[in-house]
Protein backbone atom coordinates (compact mmCIF):
# COMPACT_ATOMS: atom_id res chain seq x y z
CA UNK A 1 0.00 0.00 0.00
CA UNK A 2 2.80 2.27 0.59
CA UNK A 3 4.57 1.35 -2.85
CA UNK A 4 1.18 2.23 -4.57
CA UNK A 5 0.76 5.29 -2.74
CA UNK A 6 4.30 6.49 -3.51
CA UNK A 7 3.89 5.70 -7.27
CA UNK A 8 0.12 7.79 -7.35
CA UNK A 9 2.09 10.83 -5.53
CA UNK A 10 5.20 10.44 -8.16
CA UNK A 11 2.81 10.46 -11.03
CA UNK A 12 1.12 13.37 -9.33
CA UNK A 13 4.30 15.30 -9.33
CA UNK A 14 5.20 14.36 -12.91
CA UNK A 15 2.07 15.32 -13.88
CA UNK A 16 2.29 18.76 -12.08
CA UNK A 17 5.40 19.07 -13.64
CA UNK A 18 4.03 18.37 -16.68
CA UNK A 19 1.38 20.80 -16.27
CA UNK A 20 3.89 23.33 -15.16
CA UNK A 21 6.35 22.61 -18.95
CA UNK A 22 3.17 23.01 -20.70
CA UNK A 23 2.17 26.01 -19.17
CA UNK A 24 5.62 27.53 -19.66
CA UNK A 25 5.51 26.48 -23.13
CA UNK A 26 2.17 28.03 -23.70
CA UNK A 27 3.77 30.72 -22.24
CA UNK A 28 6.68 31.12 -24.65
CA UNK A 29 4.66 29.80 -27.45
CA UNK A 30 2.27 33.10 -26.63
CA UNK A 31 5.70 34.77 -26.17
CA UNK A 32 6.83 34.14 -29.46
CA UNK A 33 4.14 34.43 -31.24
CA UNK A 34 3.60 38.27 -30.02
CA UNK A 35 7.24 38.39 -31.03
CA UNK A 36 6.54 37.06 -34.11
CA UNK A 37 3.38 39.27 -34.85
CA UNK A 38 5.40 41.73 -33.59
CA UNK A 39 8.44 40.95 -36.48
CA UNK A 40 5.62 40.73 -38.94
CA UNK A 41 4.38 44.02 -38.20
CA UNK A 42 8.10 45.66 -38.29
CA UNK A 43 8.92 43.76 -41.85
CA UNK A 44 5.41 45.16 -43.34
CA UNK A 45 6.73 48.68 -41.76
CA UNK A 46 10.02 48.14 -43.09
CA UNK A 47 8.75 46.97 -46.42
CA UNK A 48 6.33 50.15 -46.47
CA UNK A 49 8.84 52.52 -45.12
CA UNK A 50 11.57 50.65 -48.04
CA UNK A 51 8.04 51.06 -51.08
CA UNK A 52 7.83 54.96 -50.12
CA UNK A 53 11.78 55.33 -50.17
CA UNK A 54 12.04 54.01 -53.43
CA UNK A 55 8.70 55.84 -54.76
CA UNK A 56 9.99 59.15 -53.25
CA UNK A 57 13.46 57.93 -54.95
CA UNK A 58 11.53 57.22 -58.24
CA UNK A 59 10.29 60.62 -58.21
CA UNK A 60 13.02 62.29 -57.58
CA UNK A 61 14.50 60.64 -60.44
CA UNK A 62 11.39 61.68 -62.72
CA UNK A 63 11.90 64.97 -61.88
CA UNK A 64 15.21 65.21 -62.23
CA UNK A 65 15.00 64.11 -66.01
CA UNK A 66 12.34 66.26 -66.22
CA UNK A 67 14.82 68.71 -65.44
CA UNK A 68 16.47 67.90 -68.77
CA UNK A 69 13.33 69.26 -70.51
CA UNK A 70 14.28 72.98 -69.23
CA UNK A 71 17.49 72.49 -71.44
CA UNK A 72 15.63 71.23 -74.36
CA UNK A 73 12.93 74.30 -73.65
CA UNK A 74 16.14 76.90 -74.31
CA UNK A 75 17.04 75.04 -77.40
CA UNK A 76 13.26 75.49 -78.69
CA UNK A 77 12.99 78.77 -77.24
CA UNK A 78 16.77 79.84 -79.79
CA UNK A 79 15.09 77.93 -82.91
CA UNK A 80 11.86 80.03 -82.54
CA UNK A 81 13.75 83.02 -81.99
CA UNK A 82 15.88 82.31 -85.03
CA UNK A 83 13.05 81.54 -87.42
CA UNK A 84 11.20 84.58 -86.39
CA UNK A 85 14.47 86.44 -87.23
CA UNK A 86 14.03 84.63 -90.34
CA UNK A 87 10.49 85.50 -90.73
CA UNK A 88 11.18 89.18 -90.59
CA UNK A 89 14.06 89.01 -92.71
CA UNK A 90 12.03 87.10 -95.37
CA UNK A 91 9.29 89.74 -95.27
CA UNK A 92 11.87 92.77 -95.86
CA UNK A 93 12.92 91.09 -99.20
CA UNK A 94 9.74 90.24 -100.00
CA UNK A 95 8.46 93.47 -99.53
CA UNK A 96 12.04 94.99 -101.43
CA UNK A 97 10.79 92.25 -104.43
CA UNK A 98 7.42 93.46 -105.02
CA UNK A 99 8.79 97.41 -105.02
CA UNK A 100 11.08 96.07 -107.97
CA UNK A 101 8.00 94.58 -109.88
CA UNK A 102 5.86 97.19 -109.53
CA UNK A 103 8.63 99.15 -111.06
CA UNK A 104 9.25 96.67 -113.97
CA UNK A 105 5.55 96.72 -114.87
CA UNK A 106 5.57 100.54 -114.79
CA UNK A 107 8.76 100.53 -117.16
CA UNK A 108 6.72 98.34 -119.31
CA UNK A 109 3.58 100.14 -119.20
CA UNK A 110 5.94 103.37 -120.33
CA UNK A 111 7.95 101.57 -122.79
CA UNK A 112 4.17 100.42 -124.39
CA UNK A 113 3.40 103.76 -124.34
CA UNK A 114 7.10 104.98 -126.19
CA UNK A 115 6.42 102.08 -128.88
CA UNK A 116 2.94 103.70 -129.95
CA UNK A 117 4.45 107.32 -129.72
CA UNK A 118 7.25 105.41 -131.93
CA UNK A 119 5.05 104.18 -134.35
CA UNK A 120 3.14 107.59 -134.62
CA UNK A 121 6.17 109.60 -135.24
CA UNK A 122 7.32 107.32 -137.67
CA UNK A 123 3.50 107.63 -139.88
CA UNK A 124 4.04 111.39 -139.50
CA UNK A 125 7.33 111.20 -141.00
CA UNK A 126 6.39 108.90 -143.39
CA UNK A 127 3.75 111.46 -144.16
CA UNK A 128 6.15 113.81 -144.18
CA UNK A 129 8.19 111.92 -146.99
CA UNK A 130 5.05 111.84 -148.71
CA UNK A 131 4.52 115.48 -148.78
CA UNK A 132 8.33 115.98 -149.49
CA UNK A 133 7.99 113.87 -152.48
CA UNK A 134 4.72 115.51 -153.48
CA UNK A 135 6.78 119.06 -153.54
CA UNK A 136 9.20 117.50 -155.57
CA UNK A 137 7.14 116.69 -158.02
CA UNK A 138 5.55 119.94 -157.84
CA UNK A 139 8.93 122.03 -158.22
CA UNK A 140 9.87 119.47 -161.22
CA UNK A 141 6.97 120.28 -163.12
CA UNK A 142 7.67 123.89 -162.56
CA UNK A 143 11.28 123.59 -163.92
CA UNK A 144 9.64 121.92 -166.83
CA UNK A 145 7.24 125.09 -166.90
CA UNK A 146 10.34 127.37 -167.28
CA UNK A 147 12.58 125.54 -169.27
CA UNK A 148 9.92 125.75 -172.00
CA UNK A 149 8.75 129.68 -170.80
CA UNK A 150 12.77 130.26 -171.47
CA UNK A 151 12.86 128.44 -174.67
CA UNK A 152 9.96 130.57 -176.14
CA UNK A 153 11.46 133.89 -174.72
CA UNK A 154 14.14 132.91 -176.50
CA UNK A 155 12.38 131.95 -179.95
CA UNK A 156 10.49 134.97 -179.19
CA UNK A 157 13.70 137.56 -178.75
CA UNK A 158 14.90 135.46 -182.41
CA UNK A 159 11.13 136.96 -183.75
CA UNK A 160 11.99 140.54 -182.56
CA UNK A 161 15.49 140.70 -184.10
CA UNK A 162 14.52 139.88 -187.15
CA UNK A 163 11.39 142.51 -186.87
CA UNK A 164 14.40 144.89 -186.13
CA UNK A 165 12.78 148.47 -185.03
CA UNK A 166 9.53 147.39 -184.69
CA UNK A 167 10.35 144.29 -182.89
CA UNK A 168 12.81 146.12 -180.19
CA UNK A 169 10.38 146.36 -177.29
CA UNK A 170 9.18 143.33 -177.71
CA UNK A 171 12.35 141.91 -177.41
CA UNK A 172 12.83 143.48 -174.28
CA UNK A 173 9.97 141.36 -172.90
CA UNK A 174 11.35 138.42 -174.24
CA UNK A 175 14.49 139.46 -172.06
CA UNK A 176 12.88 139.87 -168.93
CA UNK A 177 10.50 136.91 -169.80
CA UNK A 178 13.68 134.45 -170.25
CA UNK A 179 15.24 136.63 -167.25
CA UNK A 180 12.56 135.33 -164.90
CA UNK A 181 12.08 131.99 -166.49
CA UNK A 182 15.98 131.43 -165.84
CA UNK A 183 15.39 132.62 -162.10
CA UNK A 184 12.65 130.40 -161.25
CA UNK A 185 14.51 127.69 -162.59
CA UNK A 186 16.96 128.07 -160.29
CA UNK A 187 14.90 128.65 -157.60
CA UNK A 188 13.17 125.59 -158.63
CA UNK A 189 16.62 123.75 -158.69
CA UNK A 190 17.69 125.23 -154.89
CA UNK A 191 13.81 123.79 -153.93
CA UNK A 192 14.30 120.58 -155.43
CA UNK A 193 17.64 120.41 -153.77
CA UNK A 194 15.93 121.31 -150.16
CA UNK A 195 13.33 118.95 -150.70
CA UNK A 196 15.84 116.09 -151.92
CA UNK A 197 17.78 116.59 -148.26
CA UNK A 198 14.21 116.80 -146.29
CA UNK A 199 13.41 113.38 -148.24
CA UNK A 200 16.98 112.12 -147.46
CA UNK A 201 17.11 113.14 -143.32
CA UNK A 202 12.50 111.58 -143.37
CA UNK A 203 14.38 108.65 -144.39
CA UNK A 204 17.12 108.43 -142.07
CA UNK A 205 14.99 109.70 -139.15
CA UNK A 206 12.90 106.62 -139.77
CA UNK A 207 14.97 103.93 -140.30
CA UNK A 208 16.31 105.63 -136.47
CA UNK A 209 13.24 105.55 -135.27
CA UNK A 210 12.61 102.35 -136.78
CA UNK A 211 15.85 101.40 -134.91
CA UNK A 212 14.87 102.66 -131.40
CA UNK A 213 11.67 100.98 -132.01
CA UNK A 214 13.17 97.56 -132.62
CA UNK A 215 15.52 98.04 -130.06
CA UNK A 216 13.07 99.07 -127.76
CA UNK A 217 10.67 96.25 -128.70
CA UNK A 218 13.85 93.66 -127.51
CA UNK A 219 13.95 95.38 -124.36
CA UNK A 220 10.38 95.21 -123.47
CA UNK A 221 10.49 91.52 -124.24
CA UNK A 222 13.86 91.40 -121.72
CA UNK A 223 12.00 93.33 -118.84
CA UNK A 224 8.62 91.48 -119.50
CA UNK A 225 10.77 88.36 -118.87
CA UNK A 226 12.48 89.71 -116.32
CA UNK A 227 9.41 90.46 -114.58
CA UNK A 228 7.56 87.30 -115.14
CA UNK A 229 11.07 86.32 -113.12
CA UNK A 230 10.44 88.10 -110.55
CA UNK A 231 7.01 86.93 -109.91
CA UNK A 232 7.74 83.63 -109.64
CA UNK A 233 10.44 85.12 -106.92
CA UNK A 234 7.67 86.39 -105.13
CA UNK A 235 5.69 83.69 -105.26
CA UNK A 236 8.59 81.75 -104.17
CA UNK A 237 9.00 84.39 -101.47
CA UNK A 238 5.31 84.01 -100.49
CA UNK A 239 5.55 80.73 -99.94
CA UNK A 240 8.25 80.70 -97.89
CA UNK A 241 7.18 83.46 -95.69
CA UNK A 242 3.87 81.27 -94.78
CA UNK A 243 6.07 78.40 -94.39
CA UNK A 244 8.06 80.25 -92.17
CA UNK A 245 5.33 81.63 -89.81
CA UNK A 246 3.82 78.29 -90.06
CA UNK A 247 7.32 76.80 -88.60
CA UNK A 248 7.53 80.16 -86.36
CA UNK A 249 4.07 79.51 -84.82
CA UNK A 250 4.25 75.57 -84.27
CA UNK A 251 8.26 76.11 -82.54
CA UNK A 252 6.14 78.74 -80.12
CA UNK A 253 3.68 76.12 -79.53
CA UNK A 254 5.97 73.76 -78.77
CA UNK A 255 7.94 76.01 -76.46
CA UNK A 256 5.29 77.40 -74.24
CA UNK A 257 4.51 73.21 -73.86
CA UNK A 258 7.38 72.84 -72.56
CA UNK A 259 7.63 75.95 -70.58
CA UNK A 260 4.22 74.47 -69.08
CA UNK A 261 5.65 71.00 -68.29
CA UNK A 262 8.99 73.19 -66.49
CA UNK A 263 6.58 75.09 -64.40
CA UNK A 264 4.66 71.74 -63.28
CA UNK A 265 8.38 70.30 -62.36
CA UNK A 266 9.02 73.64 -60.19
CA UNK A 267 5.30 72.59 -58.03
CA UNK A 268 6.58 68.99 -57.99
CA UNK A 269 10.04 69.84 -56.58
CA UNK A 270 8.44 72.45 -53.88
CA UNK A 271 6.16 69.65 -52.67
CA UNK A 272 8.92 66.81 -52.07
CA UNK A 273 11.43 69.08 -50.90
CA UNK A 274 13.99 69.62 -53.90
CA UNK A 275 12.78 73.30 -54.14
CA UNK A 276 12.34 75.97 -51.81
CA UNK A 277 10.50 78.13 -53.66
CA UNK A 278 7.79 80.01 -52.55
CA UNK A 279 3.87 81.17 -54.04
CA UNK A 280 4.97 84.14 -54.85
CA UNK A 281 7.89 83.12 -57.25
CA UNK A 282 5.40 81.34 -59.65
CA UNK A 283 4.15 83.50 -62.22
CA UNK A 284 0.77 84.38 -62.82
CA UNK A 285 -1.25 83.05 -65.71
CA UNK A 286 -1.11 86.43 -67.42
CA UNK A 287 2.68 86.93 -67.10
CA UNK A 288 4.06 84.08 -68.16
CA UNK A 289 5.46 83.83 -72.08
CA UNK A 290 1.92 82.13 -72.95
CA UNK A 291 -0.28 84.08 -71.13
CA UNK A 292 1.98 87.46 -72.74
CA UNK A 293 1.48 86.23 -76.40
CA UNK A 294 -2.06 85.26 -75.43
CA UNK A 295 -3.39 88.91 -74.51
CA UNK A 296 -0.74 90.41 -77.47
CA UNK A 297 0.15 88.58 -80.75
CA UNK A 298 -1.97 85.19 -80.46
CA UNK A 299 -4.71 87.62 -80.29
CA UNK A 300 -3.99 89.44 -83.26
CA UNK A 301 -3.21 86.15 -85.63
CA UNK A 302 -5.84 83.90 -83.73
CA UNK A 303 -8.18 85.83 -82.26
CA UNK A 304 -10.83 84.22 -84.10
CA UNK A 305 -9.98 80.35 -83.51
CA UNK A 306 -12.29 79.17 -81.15
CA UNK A 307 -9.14 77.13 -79.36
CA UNK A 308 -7.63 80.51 -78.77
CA UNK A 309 -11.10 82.03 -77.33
CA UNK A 310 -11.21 78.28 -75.00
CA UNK A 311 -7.29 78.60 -74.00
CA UNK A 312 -7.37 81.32 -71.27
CA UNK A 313 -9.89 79.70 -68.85
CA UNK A 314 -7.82 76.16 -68.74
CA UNK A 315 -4.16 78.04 -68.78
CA UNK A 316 -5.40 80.10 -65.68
CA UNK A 317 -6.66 77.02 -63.81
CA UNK A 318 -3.37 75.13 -64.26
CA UNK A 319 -1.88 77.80 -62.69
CA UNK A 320 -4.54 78.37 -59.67
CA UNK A 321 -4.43 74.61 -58.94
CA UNK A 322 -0.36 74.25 -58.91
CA UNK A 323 -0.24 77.73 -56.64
CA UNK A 324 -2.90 76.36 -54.31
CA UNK A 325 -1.48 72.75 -54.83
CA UNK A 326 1.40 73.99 -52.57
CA UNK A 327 -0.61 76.20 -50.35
CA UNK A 328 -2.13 72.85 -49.22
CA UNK A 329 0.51 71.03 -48.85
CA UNK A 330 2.49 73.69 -46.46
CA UNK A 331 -0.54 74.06 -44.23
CA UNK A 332 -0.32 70.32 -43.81
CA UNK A 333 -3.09 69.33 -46.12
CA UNK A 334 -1.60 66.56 -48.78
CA UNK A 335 -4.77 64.95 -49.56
CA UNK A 336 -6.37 68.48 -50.51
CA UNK A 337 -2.47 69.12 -52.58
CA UNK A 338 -3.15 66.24 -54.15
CA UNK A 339 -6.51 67.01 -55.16
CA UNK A 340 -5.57 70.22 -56.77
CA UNK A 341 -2.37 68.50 -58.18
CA UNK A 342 -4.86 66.51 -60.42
CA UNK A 343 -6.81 69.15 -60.99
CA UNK A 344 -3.89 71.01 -62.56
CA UNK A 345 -3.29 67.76 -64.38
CA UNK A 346 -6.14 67.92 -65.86
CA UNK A 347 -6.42 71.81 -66.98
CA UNK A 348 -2.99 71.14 -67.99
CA UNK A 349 -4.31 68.39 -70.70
CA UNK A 350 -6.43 70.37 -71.85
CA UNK A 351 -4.16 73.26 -72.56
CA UNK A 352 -2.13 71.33 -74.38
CA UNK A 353 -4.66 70.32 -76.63
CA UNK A 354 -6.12 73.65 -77.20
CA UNK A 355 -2.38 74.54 -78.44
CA UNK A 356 -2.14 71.39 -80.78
CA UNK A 357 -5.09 72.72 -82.02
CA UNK A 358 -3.64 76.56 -83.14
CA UNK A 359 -0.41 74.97 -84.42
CA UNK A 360 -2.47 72.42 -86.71
């Protein structure tokens, strides 16, 4: 009885023991499993904290290369200065082109207007000629007229010789008859002469005239030429000028994009620290280069295009929301900065469509 009574309180102490080992290992089970939660919840922190690192790493790096656009901006920004350079320089010889054909075409309107002055000098002297030749004939037929008045004073002064006393007064006539028949012939003669040199200068006036004529004829054809020339240079000119403004207008385009994607950076780099940069340094809508060209030259070339009339209203929100973007986020609000950072987003969007829109 005293063996069985000392094995019940042995196996009472083992199992107390036992009790006592599983209640210890409960213990460190419950132990490590607190530690273990405990692990869990510092590896999910860790592998949070590590996410955010490399996100706020990621972005850094997105910014930074968006960085790089700035550079490319300038490069845009020196192209559309040099085209509009171009532009203007195009238009001054353009301008210097059309001076010279409006001068051609008045040479050839005058040089018309000296061929048909030509061509009625030359029928008056050919009329001239005419008339010349017309005297001619006149004073020939009056040398004829006095060569035979002569030859019958002359029969006629015979007559009165042979009349002797009675004939002497007669024969005086017949003197003064042949006397006067004699002068007109010569006078005739010196006419005939005078009219043979008018004839011979008509003639060589109009073959000179004839001369200019041709000659000016030649160089009407040269300047008509000359000028059809130059029209197709100011055509050529023309096109090239609305080429150029065409090129000058889409490089602008293209560089107030990327002056907009710059100035998004600069609200992105004040929010995650790269910038220090306060509201104030961000310019408003109406002074930056878009907003400038917006209220000045966009309005005269596009002041019509219902994109231009749509562009101010988005272009001032994207401002508005970036400005008030960090507002919110320095008063500790990042859900509200994000909220306006999407807003800007999407004003931003639609910006840049409005601007596709002008340059197409």
């Amino acid at each position: 009885m005293f063996a069985k009574l000392f094995t019940n309180n042995e196996t009472q102490q083992a199992l107390e023991k036992a009790q006592q080992e599983l209640l210890q290992l409960k213990q460190q089970n419950e132990q490590l499993s607190a530690e273990n939660e405990s692990l869990k919840a510092e590896v999910v922190s860790a592998q949070v904290s590590l996410n955010d690192n490399t996100d706020n790493q990621l972005l850094q790096c997105a910014l930074t290369g968006l960085g790089q656009v700035q550079g490319i901006r300038e490069t845009v920004l020196a192209s559309f200065m040099g085209i509009e350079e171009e532009s203007h320089s195009i238009e001054k010889v353009n301008a210097a082109f059309s001076k010279s054909e409006t001068a051609l075409r008045k040479i050839l309107v005058g040089m018309d207007q000296l061929g048909t002055n030509m061509d009625k000098m030359t029928a008056n002297i050919s009329g001239l000629s005419q008339m010349a030749d017309s005297i001619n004939t006149f004073v020939t037929t009056i040398s004829k007229i006095s060569d035979q008045t002569n030859l019958l004073a002359l029969n006629a002064a015979i007559e009165a010789a042979r009349a002797g006393e009675a004939g002497r007064g007669f024969s005086v006539v017949a003197d003064e008859v042949r006397a006067l028949a004699t002068n007109t012939n010569e006078s005739a003669n010196e006419v005939s002469d005078l009219v043979k040199k008018i004839i011979d200068t008509t003639h060589t006036t109009v073959n000179a005239v004839e001369e200019i004529q041709a000659s000016n004829i030649t160089l009407s054809d040269s300047i008509g030429h000359l000028n059809d020339e130059y029209e197709g240079i100011v055509a050529c000119c023309d096109s090239m000028k609305d080429t150029i403004l065409v090129s000058t207008t889409q490089t602008f385009i293209q560089t107030v994009k990327l002056d907009h994607v710059v100035w998004k950076g600069d609200v992105y780099n004040v929010i995650i620290g790269n910038s220090h940069k306060g509201v104030n340094d961000f310019a408003d809508h109406t002074m930056c280069r878009l907003g400038k060209w917006w209220s000045g030259e966009g309005a005269d070339k596009f002041g019509a295009h219902n994109a231009f009339k749509r562009l101010d209203a988005p272009h001032k929100e994207v401002h508005r929301a970036g400005v008030e973007a960090i507002r919110k986020f320095q008063s500790g609000d990042p859900q509200g900065a994000v909220k306006q950072l999407n807003q800007m987003e999407r004003a931003s969007v639609e910006v840049m469509d409005l601007l596709d829109q002008l340059g197409h």
